[in-house]
Protein backbone atom coordinates (compact mmCIF):
# COMPACT_ATOMS: atom_id res chain seq x y z
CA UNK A 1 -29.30 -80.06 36.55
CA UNK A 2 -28.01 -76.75 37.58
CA UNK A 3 -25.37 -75.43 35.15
CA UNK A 4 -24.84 -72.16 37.23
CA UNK A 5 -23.18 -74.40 39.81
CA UNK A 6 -19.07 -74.85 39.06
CA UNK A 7 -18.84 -78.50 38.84
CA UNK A 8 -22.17 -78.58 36.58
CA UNK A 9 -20.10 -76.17 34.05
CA UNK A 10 -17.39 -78.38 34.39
CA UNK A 11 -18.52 -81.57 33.18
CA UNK A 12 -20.46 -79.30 30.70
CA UNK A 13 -17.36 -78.37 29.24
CA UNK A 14 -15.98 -81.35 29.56
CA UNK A 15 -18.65 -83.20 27.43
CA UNK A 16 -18.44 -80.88 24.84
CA UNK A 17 -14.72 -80.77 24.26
CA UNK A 18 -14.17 -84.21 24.08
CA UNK A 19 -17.09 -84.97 21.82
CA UNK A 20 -16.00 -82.42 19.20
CA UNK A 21 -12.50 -83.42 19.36
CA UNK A 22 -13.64 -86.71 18.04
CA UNK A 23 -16.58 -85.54 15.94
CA UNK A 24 -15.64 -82.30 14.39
CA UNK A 25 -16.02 -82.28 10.87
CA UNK A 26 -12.88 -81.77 7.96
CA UNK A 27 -13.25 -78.41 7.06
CA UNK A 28 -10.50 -76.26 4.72
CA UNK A 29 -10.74 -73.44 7.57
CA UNK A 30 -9.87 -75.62 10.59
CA UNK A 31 -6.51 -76.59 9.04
CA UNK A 32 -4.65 -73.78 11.14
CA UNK A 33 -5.58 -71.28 13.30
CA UNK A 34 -5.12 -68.32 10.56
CA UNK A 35 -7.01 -65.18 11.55
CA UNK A 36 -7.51 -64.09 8.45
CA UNK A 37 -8.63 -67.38 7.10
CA UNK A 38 -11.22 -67.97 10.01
CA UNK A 39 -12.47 -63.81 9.33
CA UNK A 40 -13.37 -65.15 5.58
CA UNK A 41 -14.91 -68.08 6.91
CA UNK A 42 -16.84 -66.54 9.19
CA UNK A 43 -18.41 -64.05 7.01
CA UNK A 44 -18.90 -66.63 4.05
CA UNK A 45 -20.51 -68.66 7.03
CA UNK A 46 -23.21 -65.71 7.77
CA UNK A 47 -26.77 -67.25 6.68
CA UNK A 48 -24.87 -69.71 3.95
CA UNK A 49 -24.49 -73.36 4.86
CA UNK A 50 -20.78 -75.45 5.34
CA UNK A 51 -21.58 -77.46 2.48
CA UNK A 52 -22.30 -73.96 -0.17
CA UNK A 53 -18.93 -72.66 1.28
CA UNK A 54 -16.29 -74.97 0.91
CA UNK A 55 -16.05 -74.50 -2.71
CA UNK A 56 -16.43 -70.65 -1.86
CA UNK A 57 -13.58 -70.33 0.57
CA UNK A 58 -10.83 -72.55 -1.29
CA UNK A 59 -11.30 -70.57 -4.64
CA UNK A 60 -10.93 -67.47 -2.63
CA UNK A 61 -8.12 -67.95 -0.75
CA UNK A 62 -6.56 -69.18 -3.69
CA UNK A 63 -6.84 -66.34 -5.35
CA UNK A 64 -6.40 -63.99 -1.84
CA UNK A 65 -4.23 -65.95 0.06
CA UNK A 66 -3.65 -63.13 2.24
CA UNK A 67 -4.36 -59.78 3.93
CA UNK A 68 -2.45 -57.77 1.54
CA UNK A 69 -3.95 -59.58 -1.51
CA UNK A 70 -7.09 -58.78 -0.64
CA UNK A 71 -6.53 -55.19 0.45
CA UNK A 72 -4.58 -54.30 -2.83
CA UNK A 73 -7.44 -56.15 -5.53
CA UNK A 74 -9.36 -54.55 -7.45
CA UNK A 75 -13.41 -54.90 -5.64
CA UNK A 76 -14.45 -56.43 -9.11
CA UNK A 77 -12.04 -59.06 -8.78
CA UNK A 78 -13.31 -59.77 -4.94
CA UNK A 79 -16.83 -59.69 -6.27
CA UNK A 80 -15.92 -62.14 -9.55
CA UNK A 81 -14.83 -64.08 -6.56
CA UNK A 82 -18.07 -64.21 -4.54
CA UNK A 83 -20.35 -64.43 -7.67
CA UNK A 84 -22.81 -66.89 -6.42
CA UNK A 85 -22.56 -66.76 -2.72
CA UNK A 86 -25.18 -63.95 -2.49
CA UNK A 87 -25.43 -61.15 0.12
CA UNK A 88 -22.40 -59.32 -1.83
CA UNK A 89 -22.50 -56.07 0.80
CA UNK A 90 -20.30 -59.12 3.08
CA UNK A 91 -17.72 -59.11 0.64
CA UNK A 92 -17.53 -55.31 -0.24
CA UNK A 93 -17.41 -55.21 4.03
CA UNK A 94 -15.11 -57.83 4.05
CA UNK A 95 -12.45 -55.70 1.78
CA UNK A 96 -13.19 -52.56 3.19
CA UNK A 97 -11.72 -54.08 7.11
CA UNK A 98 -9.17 -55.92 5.48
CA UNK A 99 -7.95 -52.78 4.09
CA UNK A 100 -8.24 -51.21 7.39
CA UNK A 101 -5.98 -53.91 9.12
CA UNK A 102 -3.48 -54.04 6.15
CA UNK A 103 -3.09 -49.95 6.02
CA UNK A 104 -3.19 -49.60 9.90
CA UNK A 105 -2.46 -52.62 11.89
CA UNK A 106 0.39 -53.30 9.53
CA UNK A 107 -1.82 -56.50 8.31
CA UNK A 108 -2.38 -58.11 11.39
CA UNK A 109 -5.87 -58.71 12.73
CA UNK A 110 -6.63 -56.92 15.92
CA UNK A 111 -6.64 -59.58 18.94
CA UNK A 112 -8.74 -57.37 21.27
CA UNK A 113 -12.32 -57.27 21.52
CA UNK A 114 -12.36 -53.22 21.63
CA UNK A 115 -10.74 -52.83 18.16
CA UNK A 116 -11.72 -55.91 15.99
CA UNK A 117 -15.16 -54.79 16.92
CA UNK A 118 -14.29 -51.70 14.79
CA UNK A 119 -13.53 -52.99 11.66
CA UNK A 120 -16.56 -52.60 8.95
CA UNK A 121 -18.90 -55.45 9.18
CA UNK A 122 -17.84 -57.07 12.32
CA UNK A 123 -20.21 -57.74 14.45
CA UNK A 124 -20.22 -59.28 18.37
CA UNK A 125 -20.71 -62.58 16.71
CA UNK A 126 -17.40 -62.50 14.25
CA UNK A 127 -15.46 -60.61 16.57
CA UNK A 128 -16.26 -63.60 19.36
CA UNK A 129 -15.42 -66.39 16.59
CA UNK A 130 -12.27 -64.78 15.65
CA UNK A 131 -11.08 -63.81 19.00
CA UNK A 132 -11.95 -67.32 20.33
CA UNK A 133 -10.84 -69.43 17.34
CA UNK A 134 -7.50 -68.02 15.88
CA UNK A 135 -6.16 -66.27 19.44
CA UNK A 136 -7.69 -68.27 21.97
CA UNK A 137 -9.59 -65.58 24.08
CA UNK A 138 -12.35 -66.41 25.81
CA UNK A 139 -14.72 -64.70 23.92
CA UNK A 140 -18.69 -66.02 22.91
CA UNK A 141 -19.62 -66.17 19.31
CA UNK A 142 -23.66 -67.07 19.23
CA UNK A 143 -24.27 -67.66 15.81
CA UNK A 144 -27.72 -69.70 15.05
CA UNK A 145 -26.50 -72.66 15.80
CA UNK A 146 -25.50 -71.96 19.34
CA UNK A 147 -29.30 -69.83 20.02
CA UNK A 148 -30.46 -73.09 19.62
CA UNK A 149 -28.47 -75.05 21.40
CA UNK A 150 -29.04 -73.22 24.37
CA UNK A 151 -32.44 -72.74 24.16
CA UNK A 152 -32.95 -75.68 24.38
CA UNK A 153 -30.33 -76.39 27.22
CA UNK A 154 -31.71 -73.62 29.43
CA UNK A 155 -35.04 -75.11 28.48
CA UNK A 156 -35.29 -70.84 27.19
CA UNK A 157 -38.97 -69.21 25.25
CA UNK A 158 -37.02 -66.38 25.06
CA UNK A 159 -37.30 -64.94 20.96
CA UNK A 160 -34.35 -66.20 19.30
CA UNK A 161 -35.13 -63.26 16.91
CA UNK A 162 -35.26 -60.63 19.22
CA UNK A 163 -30.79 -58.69 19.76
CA UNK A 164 -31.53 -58.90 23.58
CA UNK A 165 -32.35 -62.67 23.39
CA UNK A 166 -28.68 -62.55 21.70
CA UNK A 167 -27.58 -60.37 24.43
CA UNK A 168 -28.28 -62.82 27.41
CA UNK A 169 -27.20 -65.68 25.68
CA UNK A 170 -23.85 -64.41 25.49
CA UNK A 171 -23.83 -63.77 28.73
CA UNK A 172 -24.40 -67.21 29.60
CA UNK A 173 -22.00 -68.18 27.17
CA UNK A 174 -19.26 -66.43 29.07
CA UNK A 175 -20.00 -68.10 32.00
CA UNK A 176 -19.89 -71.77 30.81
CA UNK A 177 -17.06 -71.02 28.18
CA UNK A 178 -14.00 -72.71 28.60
CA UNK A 179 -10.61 -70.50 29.49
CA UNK A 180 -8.24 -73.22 28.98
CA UNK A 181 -9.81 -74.00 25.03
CA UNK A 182 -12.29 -71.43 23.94
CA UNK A 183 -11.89 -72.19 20.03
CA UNK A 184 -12.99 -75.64 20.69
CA UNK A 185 -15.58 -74.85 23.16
CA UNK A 186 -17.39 -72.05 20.61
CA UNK A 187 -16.89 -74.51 17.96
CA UNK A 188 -18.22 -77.37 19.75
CA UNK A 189 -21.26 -75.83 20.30
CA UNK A 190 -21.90 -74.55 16.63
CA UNK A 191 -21.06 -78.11 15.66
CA UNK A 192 -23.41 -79.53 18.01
CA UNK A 193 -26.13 -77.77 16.65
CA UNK A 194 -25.27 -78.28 12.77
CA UNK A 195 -24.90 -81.89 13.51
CA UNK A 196 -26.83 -83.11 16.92
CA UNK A 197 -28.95 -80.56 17.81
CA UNK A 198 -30.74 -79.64 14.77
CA UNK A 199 -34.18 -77.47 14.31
CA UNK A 200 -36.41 -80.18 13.02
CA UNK A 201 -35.25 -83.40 14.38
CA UNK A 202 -32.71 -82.99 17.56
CA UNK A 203 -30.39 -86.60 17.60
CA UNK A 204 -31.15 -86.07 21.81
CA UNK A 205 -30.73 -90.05 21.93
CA UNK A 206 -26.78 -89.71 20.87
CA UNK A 207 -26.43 -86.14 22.25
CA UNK A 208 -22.91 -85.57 24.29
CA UNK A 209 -24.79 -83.12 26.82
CA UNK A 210 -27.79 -84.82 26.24
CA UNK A 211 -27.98 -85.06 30.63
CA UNK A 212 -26.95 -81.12 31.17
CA UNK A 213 -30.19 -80.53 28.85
CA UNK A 214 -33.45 -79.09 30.20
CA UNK A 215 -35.29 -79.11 27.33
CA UNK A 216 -34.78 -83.29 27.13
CA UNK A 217 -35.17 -83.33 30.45
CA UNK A 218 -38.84 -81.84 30.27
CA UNK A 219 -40.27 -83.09 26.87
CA UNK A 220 -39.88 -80.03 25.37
CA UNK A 221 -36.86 -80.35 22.77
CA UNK A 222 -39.13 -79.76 19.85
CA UNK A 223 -40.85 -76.68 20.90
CA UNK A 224 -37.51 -74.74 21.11
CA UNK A 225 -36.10 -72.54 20.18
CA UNK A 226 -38.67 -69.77 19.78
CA UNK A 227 -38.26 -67.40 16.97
CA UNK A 228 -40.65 -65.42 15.52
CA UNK A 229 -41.72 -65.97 11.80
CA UNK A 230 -40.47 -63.56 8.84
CA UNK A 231 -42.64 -61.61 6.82
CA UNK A 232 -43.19 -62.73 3.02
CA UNK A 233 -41.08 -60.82 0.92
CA UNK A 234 -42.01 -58.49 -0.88
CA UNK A 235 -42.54 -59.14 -4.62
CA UNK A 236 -41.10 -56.84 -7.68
CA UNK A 237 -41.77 -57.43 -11.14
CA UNK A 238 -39.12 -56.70 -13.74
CA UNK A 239 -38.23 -56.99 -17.16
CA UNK A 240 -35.15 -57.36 -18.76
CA UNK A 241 -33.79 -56.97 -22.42
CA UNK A 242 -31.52 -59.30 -23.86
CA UNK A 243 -29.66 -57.09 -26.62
CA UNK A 244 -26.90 -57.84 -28.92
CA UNK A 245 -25.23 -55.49 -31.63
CA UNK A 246 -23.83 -55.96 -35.31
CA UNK A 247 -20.73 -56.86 -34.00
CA UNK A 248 -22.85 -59.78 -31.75
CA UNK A 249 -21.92 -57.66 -28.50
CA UNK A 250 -24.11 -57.92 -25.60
CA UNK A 251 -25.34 -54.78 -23.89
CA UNK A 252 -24.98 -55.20 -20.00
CA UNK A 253 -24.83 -52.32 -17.19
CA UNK A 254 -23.27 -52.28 -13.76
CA UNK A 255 -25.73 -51.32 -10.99
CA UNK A 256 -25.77 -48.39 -8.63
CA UNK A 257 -22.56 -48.13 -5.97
CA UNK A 258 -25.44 -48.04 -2.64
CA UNK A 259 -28.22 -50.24 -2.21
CA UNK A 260 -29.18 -53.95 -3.09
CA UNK A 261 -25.89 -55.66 -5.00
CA UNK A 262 -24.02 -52.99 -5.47
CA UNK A 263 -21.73 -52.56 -7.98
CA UNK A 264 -22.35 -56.54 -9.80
CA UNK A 265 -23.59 -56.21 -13.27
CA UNK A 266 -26.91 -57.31 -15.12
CA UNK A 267 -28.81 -56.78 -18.49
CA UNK A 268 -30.84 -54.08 -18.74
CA UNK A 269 -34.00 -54.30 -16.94
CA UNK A 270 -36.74 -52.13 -15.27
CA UNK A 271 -39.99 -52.59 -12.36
CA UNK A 272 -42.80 -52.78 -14.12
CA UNK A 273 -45.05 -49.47 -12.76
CA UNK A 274 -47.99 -49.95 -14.81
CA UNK A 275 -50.72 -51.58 -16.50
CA UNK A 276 -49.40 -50.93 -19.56
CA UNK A 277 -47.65 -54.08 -21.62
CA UNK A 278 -44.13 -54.85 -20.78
CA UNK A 279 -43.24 -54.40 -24.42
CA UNK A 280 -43.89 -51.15 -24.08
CA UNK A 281 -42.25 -50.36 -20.39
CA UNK A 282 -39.01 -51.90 -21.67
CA UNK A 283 -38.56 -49.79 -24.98
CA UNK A 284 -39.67 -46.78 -22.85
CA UNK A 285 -36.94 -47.76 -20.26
CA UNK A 286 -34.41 -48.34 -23.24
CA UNK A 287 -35.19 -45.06 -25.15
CA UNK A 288 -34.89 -43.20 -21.73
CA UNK A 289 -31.95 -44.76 -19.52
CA UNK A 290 -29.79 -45.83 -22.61
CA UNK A 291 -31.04 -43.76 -25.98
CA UNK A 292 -31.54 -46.83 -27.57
CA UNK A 293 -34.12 -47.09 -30.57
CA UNK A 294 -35.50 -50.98 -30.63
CA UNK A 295 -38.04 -53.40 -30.95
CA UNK A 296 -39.06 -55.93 -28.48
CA UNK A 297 -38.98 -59.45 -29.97
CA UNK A 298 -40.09 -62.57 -28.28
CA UNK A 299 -39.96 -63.43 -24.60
CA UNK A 300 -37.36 -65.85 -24.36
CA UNK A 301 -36.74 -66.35 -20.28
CA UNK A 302 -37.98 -66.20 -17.05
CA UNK A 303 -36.47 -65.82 -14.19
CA UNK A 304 -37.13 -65.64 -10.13
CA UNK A 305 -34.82 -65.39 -7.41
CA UNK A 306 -35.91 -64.85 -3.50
CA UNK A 307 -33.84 -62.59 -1.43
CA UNK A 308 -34.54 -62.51 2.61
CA UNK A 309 -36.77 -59.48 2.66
CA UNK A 310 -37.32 -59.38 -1.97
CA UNK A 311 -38.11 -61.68 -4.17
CA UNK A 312 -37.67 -60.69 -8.28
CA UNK A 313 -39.96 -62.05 -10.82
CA UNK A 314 -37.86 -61.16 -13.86
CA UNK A 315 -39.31 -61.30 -17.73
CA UNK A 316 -36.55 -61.65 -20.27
CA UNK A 317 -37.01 -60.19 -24.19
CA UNK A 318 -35.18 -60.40 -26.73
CA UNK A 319 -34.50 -57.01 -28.41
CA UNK A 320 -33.62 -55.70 -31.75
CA UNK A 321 -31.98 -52.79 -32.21
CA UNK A 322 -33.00 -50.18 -35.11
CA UNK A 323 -29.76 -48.12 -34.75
CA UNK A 324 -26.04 -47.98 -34.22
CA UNK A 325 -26.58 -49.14 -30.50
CA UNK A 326 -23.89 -46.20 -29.26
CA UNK A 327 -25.81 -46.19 -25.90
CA UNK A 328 -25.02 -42.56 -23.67
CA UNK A 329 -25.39 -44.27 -20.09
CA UNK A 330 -21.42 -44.29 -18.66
CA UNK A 331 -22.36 -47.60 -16.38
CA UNK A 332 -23.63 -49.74 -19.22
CA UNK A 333 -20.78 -51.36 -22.33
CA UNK A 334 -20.85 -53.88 -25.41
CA UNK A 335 -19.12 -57.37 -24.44
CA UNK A 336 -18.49 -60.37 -26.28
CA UNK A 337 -19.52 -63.42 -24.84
CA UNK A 338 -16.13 -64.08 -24.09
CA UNK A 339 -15.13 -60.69 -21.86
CA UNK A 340 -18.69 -61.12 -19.83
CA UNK A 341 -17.40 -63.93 -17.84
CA UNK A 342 -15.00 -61.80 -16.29
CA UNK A 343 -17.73 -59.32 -14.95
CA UNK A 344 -19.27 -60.23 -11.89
CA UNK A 345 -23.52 -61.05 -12.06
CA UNK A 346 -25.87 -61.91 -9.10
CA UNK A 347 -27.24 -64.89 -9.77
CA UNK A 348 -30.42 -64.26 -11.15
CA UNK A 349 -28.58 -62.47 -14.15
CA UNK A 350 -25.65 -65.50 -14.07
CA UNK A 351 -28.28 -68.01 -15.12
CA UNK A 352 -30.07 -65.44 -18.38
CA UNK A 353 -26.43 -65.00 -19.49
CA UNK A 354 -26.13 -69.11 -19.37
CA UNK A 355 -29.29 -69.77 -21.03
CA UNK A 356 -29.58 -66.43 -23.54
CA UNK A 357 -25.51 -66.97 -24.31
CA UNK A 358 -25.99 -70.58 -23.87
CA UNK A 359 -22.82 -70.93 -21.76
């Protein structure tokens, strides 16, 4: 079957709509049509699944409710709030637009394509889902979801990986998209794929568009889509001192304001550069970066955590300190065990504060 031809697109649409209209899912962000609330969704959405988010997104906008509350907060607040949901630069993003729209579009989302599309980490695929979803415009959003579902659709080899693979599939979308109910078309399609038209094991037997499909049609469901496998990541080994004062402080330091998790804050920790021991690497790194006299005690954790492109195998010690512990580095301070669930850790260092602070 020919979707190119009107009546084809037609009854495409028309399968679609009125299987998500009785299928669609209960989720906190399809309770009203909220700009703002579908922007945080959106972004929490990016490379995170529904089921991670929900918990995410109602703690948020219970604490944000709105533009302005987001624009006027304090970023260690917004990233207290997204401890845990990793890939913190979409947060830091997400404040930095919202401040845009609240200082210069008098807090209300842009509804055109030309200046959404401007705001700091809005991409064509956010800008489409917004656009479509909370103002009804006819816009595509191609998220993963939808690359597969019309890959396999359009029967497509094409590199799912690849930005002009992206490219021509939203110019397909914007020929089969619905004018008269865009949000539901673009949603019906990302909730076809989450739920019908999965990567492993498509559900083609029970699939609403299961006869507009040319992948089904030739035998070929499971070879789609194509995407091109990621490198390993790259491996870094660290290690990381677990220090308390007289006063049973811990000694913690807030990372650099560029670059990988900006801003959060972690224990003290270094790459390992050398053959030499990590005993030795860590009291160097200590003596240097914080002017801290101590001896390394007994390894007392381990932790790793995978990142798309890193992954950090991360050594914990216990230290002792042999004086005052008056460190000179201005990002690094002395909390109780109390005040250092206010700061905001990734979550490799969330889970050596639990088991070091036993939490």
């Amino acid at each position: 079957m020919q979707l190119e031809q009107q009546a084809s697109v037609r009854q495409f649409q028309e399968d679609l709509l009125t299987w998500f209209k009785g299928n669609q899912r209960d989720l906190p962000w399809r309770l009203d049509q909220d700009p703002y609330k579908v922007w945080v969704s959106e972004i929490m959405l990016q490379q995170t699944r529904v089921e991670t988010v929900i918990p995410f997104f109602n703690r948020f906008l219970d604490k944000f409710p709105t533009i302005e509350a987001l624009a006027t907060a304090e970023e260690g607040e917004v990233l207290k709030a997204w401890e845990g949901l990793g890939y913190y630069s979409r947060a830091r993003n997400l404040q930095a637009a919202v401040r845009e729209v609240h200082e210069q579009y008098n807090g209300v989302v842009p509804d055109s394509k030309t200046e959404i599309s401007k705001l700091k980490g809005v991409g064509p695929y956010t800008s489409g889902a917004i656009l479509s979803i909370a103002y009804g415009k006819p816009e595509p959003a191609v998220d993963g979801n939808v690359m597969r579902v019309i890959s396999r659709i359009f029967a497509s080899y094409d590199d799912i990986s690849k930005q002009k693979t992206r490219v021509k599939f939203e110019g397909i979308i914007s020929t089969l998209i619905s004018v008269d109910d865009p949000s539901s078309f673009n949603q019906g399609l990302m909730e076809l794929g989450a739920l019908i038209c999965t990567p492993t094991s498509p559900s083609c037997s029970i699939c609403p568009v299961q006869k507009h499909c040319l992948a089904f049609e030739e035998h070929i469901q499971h070879e789609l889509p194509v995407k091109a496998k990621k490198k390993k990541p790259k491996e870094k080994k660290l290690v990381c001192a677990f220090i308390k004062n007289v006063a049973g402080e811990v000694l913690i330091h807030q990372r650099a304001s560029q670059g990988l998790l900006a801003n959060l804050w972690e224990f003290p920790n270094v790459e390992l550069t050398s053959d030499a021991k990590m005993e030795e690497q860590l009291a160097e790194f200590l003596r240097n970066d914080f002017d801290l006299q101590t001896t390394i005690g007994e390894q007392i954790y381990h932790v790793e955590h995978v990142f798309s492109h890193l992954k950090w195998d991360v050594t914990i010690f216990e230290v002792e300190l042999l004086s005052q512990g008056i460190t000179k580095n201005e990002r690094a301070e002395w909390v109780s065990a109390k005040e250092i669930q206010s700061y905001p850790f990734p979550v490799s260092h969330q889970k050596i504060m639990k088991h070091c602070l036993q939490l």
